[in-house]
Protein backbone atom coordinates (compact mmCIF):
# COMPACT_ATOMS: atom_id res chain seq x y z
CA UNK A 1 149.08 97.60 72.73
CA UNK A 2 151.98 99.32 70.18
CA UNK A 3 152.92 95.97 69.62
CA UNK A 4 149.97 94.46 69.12
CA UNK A 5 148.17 96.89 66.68
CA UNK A 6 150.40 97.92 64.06
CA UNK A 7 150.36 99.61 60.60
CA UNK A 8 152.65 97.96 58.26
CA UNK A 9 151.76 100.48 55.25
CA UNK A 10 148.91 102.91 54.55
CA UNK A 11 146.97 99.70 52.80
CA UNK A 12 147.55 97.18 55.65
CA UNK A 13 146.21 96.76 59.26
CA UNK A 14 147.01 94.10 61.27
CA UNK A 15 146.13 93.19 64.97
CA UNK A 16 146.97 90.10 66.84
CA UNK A 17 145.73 88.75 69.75
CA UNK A 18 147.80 89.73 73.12
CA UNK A 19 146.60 91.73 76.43
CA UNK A 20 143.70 94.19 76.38
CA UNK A 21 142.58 96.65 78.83
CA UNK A 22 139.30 94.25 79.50
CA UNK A 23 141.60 91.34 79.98
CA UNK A 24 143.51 92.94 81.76
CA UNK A 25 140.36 94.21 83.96
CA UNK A 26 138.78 91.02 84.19
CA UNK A 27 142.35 89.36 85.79
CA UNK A 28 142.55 91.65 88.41
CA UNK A 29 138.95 91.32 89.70
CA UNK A 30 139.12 87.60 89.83
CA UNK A 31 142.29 88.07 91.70
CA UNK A 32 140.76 90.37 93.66
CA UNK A 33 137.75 88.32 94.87
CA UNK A 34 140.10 85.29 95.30
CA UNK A 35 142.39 87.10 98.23
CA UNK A 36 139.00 87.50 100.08
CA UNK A 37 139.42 83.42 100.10
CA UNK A 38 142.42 84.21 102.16
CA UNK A 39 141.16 86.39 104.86
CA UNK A 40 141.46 84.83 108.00
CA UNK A 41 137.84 85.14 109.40
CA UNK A 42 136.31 83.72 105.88
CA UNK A 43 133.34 81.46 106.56
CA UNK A 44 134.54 78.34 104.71
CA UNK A 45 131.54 77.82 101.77
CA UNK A 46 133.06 81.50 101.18
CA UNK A 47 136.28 80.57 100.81
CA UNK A 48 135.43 77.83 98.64
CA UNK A 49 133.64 79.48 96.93
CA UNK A 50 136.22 82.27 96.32
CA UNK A 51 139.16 80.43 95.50
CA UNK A 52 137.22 77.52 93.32
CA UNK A 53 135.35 79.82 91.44
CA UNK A 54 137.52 83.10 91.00
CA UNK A 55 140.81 81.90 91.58
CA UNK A 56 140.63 78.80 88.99
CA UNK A 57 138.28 80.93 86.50
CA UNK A 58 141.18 83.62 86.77
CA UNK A 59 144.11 81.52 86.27
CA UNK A 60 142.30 79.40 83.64
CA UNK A 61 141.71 83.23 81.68
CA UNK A 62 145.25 84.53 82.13
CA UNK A 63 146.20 81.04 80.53
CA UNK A 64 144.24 81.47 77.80
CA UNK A 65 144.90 84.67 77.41
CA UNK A 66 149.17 84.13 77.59
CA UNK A 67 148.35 81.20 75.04
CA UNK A 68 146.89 82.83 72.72
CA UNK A 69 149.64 86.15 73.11
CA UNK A 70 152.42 84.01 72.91
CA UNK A 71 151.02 81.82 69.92
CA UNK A 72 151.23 85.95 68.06
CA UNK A 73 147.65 84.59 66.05
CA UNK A 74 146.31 87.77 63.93
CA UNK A 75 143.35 88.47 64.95
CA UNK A 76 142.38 90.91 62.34
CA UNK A 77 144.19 91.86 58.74
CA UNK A 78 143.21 94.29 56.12
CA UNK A 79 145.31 94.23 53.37
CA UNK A 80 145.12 94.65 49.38
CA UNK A 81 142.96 90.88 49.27
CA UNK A 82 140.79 91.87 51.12
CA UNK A 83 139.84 91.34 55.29
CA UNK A 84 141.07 88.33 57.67
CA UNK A 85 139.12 87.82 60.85
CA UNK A 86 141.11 85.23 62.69
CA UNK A 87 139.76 82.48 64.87
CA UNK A 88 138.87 83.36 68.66
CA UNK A 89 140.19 80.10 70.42
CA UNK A 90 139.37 81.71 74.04
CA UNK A 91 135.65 81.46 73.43
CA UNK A 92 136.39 77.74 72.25
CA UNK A 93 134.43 78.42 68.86
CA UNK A 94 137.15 76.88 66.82
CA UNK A 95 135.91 78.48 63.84
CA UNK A 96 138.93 79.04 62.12
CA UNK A 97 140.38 81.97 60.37
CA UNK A 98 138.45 83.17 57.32
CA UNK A 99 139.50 85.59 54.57
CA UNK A 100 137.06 87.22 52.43
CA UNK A 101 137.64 89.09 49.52
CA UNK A 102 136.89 92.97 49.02
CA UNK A 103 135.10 91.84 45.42
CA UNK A 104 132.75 89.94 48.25
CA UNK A 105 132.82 92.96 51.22
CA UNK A 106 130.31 95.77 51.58
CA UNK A 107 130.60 97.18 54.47
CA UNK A 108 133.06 96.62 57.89
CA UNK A 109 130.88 97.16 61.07
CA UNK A 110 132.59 97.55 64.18
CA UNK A 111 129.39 96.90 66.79
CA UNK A 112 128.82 96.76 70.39
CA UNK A 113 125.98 95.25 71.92
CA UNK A 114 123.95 97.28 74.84
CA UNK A 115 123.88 96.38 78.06
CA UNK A 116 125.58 96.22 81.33
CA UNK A 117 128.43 94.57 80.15
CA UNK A 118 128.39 95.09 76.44
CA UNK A 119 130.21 93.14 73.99
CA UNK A 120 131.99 94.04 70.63
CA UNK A 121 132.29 92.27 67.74
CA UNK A 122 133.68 92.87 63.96
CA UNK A 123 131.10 92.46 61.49
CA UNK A 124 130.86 92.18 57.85
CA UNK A 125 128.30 92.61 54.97
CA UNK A 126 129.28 90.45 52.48
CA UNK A 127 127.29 90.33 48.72
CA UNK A 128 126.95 86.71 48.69
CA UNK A 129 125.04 86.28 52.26
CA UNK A 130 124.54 82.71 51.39
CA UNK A 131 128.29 81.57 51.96
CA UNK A 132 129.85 79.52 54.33
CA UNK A 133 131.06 82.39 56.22
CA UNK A 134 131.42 82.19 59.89
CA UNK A 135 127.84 82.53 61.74
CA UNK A 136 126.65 85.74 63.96
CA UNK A 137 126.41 85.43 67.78
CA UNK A 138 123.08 83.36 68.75
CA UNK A 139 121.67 86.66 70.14
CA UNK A 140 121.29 87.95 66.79
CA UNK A 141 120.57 84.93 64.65
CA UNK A 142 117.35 84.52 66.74
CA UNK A 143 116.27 88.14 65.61
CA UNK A 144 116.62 89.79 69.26
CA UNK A 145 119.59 92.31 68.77
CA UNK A 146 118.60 95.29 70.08
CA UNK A 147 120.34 98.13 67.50
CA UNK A 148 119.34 100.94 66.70
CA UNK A 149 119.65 101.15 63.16
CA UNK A 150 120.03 97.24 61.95
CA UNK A 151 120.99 96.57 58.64
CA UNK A 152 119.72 93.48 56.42
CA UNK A 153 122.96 91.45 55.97
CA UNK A 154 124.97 92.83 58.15
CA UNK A 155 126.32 89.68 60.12
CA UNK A 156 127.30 87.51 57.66
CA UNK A 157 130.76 86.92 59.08
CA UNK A 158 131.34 88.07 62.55
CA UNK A 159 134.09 87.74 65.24
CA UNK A 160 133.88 88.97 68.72
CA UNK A 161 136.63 91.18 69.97
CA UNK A 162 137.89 89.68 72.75
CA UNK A 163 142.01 89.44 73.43
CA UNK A 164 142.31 92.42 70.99
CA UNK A 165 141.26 95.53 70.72
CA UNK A 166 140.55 97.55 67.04
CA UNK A 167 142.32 100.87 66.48
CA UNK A 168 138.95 102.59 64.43
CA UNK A 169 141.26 105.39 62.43
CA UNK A 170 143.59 102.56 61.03
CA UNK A 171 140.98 100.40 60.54
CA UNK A 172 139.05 103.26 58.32
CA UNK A 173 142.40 104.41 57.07
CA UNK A 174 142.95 100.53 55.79
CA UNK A 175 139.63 100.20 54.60
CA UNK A 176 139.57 103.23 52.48
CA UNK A 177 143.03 102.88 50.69
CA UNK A 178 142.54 99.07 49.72
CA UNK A 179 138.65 99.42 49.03
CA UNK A 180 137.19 102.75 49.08
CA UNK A 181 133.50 101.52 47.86
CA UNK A 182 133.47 99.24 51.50
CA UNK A 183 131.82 101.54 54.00
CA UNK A 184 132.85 101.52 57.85
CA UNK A 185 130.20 101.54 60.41
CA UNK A 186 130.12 101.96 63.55
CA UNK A 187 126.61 100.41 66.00
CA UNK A 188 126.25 100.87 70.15
């Protein structure tokens, strides 16, 4: 992860997508469940089952996932202009990167959704909530997030962390030398 989280200066944060421990996780399971395809007394709808379903969901992940390391995409930048969520190809949401400007930012949320296997996305308030930033998960546009302390606004441009992972102190650290009016929250 060194070398995909890095610190260029006190004012500038930059991640790019690459390996993270869930991906790494979620590689090894569907490997894992795949080999049971290879056991010798495997009832064949179970091996079929196995293989098709593990084995090419797993090796159709990992190729995502190399893709998207190897294309060395930033996933996240805070700098002096302001914040950069990058696009998340390996959801296929081709969204695009968007950069919005700290005169636009009010607060950075880093939230993570409850549940058995919850999910974490990058969120920010913005003070024009009418703009053509990128749109919140579906779960939340239909008003049935379950957090504890929602705030009006708050998912006006959102990106789910997946293929990354956000280092909280340098985000905060970033955050508070290049705007320190933006707050940093943290939800889940």
């Amino acid at each position: 992860m060194a070398e995909q989280d890095r610190q260029v200066s006190d004012s500038v944060y930059e991640v790019r997508f690459g390996f993270a421990v869930r991906d790494v996780s979620t590689i090894a399971v569907c490997a894992g469940f795949a080999l049971i395809g290879f056991l010798p007394d495997c009832p064949l709808l179970l091996r079929i089952a196995c293989l098709g379903f593990f084995g090419g969901g797993g090796l159709v992940y990992l190729y995502k996932i190399l893709n998207l390391t190897l294309s060395r995409r930033i996933a996240l930048r805070v700098d002096h202009t302001g914040i950069t969520l990058g696009e998340s190809p390996i959801l296929g949401d081709r969204q695009g990167a968007v950069s919005v400007p700290w005169t636009q930012v009010t607060s950075v949320a880093v939230v993570t959704e409850p549940g058995r296997y919850p999910l974490t996305y990058i969120c920010l308030t913005t003070r024009d909530r009418s703009s053509t930033l990128p749109n919140p998960p579906g779960s939340w546009r239909d008003g049935v997030h379950d957090f504890r302390t929602p705030l009006p606004g708050l998912l006006s441009a959102s990106r789910r962390i997946i293929g990354w992972e956000v280092n909280r102190t340098r985000l905060e650290q970033a955050v508070q030398h290049n705007a320190p009016e933006v707050d940093v929250l943290y939800f889940g």
